[in-house]
N, C-alpha and C. Protein backbone atom coordinates (compact mmCIF):
# COMPACT_ATOMS: atom_id res chain seq x y z
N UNK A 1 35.70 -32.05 40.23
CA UNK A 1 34.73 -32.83 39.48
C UNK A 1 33.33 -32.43 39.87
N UNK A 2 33.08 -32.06 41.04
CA UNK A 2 31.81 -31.86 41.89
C UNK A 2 31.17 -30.56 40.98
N UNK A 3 32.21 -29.32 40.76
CA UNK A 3 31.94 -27.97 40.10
C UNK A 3 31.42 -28.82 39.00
N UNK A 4 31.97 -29.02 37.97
CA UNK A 4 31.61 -29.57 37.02
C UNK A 4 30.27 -29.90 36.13
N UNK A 5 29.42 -30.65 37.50
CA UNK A 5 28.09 -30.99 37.46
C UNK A 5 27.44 -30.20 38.03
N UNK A 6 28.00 -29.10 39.22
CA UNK A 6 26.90 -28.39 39.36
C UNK A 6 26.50 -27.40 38.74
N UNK A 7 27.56 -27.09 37.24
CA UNK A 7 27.66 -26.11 36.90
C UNK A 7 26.79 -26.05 34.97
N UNK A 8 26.02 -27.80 35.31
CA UNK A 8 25.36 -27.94 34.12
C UNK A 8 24.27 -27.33 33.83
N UNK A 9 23.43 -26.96 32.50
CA UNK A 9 22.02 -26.55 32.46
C UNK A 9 21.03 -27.00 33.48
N UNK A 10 20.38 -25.93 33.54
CA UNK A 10 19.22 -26.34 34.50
C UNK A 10 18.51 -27.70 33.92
N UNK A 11 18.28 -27.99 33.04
CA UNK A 11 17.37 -28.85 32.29
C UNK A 11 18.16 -29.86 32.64
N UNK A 12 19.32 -30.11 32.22
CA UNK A 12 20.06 -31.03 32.86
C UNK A 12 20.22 -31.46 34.46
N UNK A 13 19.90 -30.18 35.02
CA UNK A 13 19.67 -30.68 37.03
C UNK A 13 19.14 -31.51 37.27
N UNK A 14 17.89 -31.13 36.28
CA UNK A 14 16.51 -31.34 36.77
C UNK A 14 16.23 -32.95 36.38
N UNK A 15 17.07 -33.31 36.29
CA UNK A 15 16.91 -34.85 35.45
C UNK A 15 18.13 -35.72 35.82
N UNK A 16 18.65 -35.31 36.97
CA UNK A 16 19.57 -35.70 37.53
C UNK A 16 19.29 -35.82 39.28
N UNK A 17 20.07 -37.14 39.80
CA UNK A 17 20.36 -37.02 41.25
C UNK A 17 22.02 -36.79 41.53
N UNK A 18 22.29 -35.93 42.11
CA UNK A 18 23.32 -36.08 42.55
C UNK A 18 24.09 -36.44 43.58
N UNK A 19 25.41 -37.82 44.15
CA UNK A 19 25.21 -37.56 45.37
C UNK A 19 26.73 -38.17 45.54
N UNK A 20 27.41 -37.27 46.45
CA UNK A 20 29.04 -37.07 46.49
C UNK A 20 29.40 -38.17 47.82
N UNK A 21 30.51 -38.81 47.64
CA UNK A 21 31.27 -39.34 48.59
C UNK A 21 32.43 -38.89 49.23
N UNK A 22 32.43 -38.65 50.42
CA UNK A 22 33.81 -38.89 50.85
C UNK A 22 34.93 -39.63 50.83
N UNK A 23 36.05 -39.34 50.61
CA UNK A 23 36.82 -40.71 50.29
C UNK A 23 37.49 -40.56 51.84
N UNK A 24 37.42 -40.14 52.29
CA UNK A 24 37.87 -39.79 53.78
C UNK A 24 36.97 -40.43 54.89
N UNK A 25 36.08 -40.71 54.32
CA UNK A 25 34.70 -41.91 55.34
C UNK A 25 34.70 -43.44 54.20
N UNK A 26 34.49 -44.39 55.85
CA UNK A 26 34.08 -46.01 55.17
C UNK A 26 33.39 -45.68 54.08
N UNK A 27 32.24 -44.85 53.89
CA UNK A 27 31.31 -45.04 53.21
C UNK A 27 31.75 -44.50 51.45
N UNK A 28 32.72 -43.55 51.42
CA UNK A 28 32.93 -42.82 50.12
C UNK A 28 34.13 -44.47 50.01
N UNK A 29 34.66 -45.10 50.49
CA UNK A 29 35.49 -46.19 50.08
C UNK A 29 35.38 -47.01 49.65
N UNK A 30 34.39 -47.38 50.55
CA UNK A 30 33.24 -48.44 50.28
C UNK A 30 32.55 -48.23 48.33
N UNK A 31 31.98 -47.06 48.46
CA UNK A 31 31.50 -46.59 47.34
C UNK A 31 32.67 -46.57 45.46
N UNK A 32 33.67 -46.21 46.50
CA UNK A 32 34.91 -46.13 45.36
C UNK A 32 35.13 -47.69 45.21
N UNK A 33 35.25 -48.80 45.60
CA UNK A 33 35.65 -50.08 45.66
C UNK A 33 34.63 -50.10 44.64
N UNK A 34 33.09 -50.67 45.11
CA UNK A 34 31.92 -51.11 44.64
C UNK A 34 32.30 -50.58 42.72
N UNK A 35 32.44 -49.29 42.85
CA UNK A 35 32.33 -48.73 41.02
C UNK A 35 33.71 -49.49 40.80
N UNK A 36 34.95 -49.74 41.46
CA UNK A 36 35.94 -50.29 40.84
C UNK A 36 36.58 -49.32 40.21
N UNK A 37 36.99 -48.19 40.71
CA UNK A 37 37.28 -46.69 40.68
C UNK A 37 39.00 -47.27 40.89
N UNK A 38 39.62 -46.60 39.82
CA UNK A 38 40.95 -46.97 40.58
C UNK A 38 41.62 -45.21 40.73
N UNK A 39 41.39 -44.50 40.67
CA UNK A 39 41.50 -43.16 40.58
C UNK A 39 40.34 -41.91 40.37
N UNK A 40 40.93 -41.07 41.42
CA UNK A 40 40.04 -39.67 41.68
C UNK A 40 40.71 -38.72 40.97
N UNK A 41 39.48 -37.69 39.77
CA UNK A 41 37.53 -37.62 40.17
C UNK A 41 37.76 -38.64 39.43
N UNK A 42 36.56 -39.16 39.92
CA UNK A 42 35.33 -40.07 38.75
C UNK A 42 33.75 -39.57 39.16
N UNK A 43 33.40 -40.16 37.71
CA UNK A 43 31.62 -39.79 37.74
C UNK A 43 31.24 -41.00 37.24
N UNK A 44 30.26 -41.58 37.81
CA UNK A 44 29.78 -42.55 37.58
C UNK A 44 27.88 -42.44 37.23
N UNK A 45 27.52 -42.86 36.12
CA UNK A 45 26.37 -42.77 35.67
C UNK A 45 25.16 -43.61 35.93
N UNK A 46 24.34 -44.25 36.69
CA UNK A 46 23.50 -45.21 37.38
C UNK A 46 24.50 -46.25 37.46
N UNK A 47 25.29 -46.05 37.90
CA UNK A 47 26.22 -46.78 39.13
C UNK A 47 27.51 -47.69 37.65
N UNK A 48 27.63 -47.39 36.80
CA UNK A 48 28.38 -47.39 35.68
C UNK A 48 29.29 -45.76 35.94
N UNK A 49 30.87 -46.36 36.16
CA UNK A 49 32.20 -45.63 36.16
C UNK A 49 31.93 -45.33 34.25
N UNK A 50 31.78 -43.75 34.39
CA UNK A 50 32.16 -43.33 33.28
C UNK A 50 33.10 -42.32 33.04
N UNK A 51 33.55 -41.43 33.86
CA UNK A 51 34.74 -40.97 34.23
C UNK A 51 35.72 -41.00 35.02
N UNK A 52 36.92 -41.17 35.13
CA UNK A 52 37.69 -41.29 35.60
C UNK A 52 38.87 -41.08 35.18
N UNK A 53 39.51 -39.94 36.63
CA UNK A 53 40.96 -39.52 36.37
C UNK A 53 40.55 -38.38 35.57
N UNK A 54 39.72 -37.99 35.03
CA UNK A 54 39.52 -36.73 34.12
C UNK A 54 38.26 -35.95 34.56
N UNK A 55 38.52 -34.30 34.41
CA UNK A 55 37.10 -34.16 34.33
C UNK A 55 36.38 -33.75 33.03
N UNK A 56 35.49 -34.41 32.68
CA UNK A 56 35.26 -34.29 31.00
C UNK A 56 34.43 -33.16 30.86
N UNK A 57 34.70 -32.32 29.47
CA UNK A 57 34.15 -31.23 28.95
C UNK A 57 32.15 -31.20 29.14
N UNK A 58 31.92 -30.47 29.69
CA UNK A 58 30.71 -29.95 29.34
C UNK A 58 29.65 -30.92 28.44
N UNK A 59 30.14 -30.57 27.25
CA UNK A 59 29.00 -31.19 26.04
C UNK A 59 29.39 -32.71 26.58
N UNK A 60 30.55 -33.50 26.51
CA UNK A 60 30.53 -35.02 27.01
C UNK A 60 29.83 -35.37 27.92
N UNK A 61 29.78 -35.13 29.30
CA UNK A 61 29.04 -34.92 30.36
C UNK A 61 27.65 -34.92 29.93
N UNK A 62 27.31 -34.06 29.56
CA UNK A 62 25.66 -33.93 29.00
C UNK A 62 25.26 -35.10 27.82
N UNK A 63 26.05 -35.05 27.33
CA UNK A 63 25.61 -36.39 26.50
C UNK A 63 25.79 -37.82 26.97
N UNK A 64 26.35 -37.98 27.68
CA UNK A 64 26.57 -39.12 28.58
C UNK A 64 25.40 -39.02 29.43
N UNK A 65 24.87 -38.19 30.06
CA UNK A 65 24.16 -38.10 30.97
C UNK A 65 22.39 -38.08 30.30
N UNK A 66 22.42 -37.95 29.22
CA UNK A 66 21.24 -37.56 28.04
C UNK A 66 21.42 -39.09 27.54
N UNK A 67 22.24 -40.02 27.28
CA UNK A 67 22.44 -41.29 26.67
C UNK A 67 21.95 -42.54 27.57
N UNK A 68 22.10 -41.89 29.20
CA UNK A 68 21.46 -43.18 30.13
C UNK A 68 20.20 -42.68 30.86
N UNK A 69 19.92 -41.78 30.40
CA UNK A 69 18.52 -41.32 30.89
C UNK A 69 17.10 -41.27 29.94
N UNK A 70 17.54 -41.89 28.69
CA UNK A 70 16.57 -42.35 27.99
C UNK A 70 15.50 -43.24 28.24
């Protein structure tokens, strides 16, 4: 899932934070609880679970990501 996003347009980087959890530390658990994640990958968009269990195509991703950054 991680490839995924790093592998978007630059324009798209640049308008993005990115920031990965461990699910192997309190803290990535902690993090997976909080979104209410019931399955890995997920991507979650200003703290809204919008993927999960999948990793979504390219153009979805970007438009999802273009839809909460308005």
């Amino acid at each position: 899932m991680a490839e995924a996003v790093k592998v978007l347009p630059p324009e798209i980087q640049d308008i993005i934070e990115v920031r990965e959890w461990d699910m192997r530390t309190r803290e990535g658990i902690k993090r997976f609880m909080e979104l209410k994640a019931r399955s890995l990958p997920s991507i979650a968009l200003n703290n809204e679970l919008v993927f999960e269990a999948e990793i979504p195509l390219q153009e979805d991703l970007i438009a999802a990501i273009k839809e909460r950054h308005k």
